[in-house]
Protein backbone atom coordinates (compact mmCIF):
# COMPACT_ATOMS: atom_id res chain seq x y z
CA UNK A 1 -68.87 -32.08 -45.56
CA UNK A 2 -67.19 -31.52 -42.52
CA UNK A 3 -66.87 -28.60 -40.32
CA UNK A 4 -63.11 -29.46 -40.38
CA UNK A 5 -62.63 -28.98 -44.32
CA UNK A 6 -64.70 -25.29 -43.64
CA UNK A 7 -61.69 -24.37 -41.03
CA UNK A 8 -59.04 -25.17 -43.37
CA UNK A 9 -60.32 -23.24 -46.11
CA UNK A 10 -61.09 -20.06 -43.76
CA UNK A 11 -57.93 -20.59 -41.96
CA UNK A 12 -55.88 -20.69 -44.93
CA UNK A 13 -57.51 -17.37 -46.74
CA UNK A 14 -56.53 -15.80 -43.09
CA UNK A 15 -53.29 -16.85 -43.38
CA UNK A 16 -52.21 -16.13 -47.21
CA UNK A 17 -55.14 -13.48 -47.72
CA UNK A 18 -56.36 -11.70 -44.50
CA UNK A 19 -53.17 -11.44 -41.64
CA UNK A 20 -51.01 -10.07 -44.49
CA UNK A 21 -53.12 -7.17 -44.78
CA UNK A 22 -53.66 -6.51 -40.89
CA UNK A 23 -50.04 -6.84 -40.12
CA UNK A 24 -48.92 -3.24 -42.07
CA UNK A 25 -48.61 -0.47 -39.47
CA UNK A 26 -49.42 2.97 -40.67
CA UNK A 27 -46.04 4.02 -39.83
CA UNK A 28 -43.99 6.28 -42.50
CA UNK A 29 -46.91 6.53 -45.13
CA UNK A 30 -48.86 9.89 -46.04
CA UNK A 31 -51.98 10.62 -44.46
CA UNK A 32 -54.12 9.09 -47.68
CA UNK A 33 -51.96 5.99 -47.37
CA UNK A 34 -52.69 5.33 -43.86
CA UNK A 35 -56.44 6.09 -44.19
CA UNK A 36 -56.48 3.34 -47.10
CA UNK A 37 -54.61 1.10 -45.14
CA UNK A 38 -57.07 1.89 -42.28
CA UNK A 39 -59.90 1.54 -44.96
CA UNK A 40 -58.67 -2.15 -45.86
CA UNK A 41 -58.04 -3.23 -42.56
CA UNK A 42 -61.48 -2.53 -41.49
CA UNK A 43 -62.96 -3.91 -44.68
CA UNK A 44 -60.66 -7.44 -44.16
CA UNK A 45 -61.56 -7.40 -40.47
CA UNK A 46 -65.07 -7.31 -41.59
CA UNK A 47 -64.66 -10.10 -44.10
CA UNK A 48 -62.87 -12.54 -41.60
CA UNK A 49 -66.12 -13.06 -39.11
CA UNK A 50 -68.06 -13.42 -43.01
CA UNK A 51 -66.57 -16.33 -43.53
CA UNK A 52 -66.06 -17.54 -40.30
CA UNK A 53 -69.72 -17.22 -39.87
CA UNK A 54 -70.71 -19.40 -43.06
CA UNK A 55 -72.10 -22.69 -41.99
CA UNK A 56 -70.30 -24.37 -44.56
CA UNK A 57 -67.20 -25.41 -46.41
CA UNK A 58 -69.28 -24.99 -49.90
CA UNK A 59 -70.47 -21.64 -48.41
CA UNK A 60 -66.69 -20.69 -48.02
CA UNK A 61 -66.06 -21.14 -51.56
CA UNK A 62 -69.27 -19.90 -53.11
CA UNK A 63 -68.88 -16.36 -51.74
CA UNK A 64 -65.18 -16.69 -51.93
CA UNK A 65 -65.59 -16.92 -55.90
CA UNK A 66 -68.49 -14.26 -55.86
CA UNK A 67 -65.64 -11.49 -53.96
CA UNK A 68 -63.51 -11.71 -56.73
CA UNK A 69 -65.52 -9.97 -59.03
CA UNK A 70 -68.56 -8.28 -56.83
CA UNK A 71 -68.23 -4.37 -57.24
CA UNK A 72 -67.40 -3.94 -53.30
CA UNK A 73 -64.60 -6.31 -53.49
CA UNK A 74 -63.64 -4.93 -56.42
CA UNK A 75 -62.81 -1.51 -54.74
CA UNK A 76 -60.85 -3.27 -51.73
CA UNK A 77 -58.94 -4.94 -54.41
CA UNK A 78 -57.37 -1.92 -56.16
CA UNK A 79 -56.77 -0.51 -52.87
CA UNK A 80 -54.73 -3.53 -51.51
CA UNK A 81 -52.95 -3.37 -54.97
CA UNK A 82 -51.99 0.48 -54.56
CA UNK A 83 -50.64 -0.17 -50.93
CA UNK A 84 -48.90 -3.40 -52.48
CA UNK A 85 -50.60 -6.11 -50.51
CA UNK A 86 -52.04 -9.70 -51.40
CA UNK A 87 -55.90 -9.77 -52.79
CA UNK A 88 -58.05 -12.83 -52.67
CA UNK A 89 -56.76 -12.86 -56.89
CA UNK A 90 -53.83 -13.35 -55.72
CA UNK A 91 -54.50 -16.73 -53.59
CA UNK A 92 -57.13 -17.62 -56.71
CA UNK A 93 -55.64 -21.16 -57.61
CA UNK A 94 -53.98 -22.22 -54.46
CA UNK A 95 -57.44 -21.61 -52.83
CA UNK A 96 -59.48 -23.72 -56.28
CA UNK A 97 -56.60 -26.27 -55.57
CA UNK A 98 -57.39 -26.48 -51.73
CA UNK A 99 -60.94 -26.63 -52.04
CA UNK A 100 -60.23 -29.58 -54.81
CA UNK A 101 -58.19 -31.11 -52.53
CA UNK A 102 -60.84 -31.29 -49.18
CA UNK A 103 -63.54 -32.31 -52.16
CA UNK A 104 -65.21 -29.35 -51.56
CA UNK A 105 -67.81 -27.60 -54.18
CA UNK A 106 -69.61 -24.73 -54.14
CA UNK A 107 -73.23 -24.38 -53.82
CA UNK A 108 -75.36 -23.65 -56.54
């Protein structure tokens, strides 16, 4: 597997997953909006070098499948969905479909 079908599959969860939820500004939200938002930027920061720092595509898709339902990801999740903004649920089948698509699998 190449290192090029791990950079499409990282690239695209920053682009349909990740930037969506840094781009917000805190502007014109209470005070416990803006420290959620501030909460799930962090958090998404966080997860961005994760991924970027798996050494492979199968890595990518392993733990992308295990943040869907792990407890800690679970928490993000309902945050992003109270401040209206895109989980990795959301991108669920378009990501299954890209990793299909490179041939990539997770690993066991």
């Amino acid at each position: 597997m190449s290192k090029g079908a791990k950079r499409e599959l990282v690239d695209f969860l920053i682009d349909r997953a990740f930037n969506p939820v840094l781009e917000p500004k805190p502007d014109g939200r209470s005070e416990a909006e803006r420290q959620k938002l501030r909460h799930v930027q962090d958090a998404t920061r966080a997860e961005i070098e994760r991924y970027r720092n798996y050494d492979s595509a199968g890595d990518v898709v392993t733990n992308f499948r295990r943040d869907l339902d792990s407890p800690a990801a679970k928490k993000v999740h309902t945050e992003l969905k109270e401040l209206h903004l895109p989980t990795l649920d959301d991108i669920r089948d378009e990501f299954e479909a890209k990793a299909d698509d490179l041939g990539v699998k997770a690993k066991s």
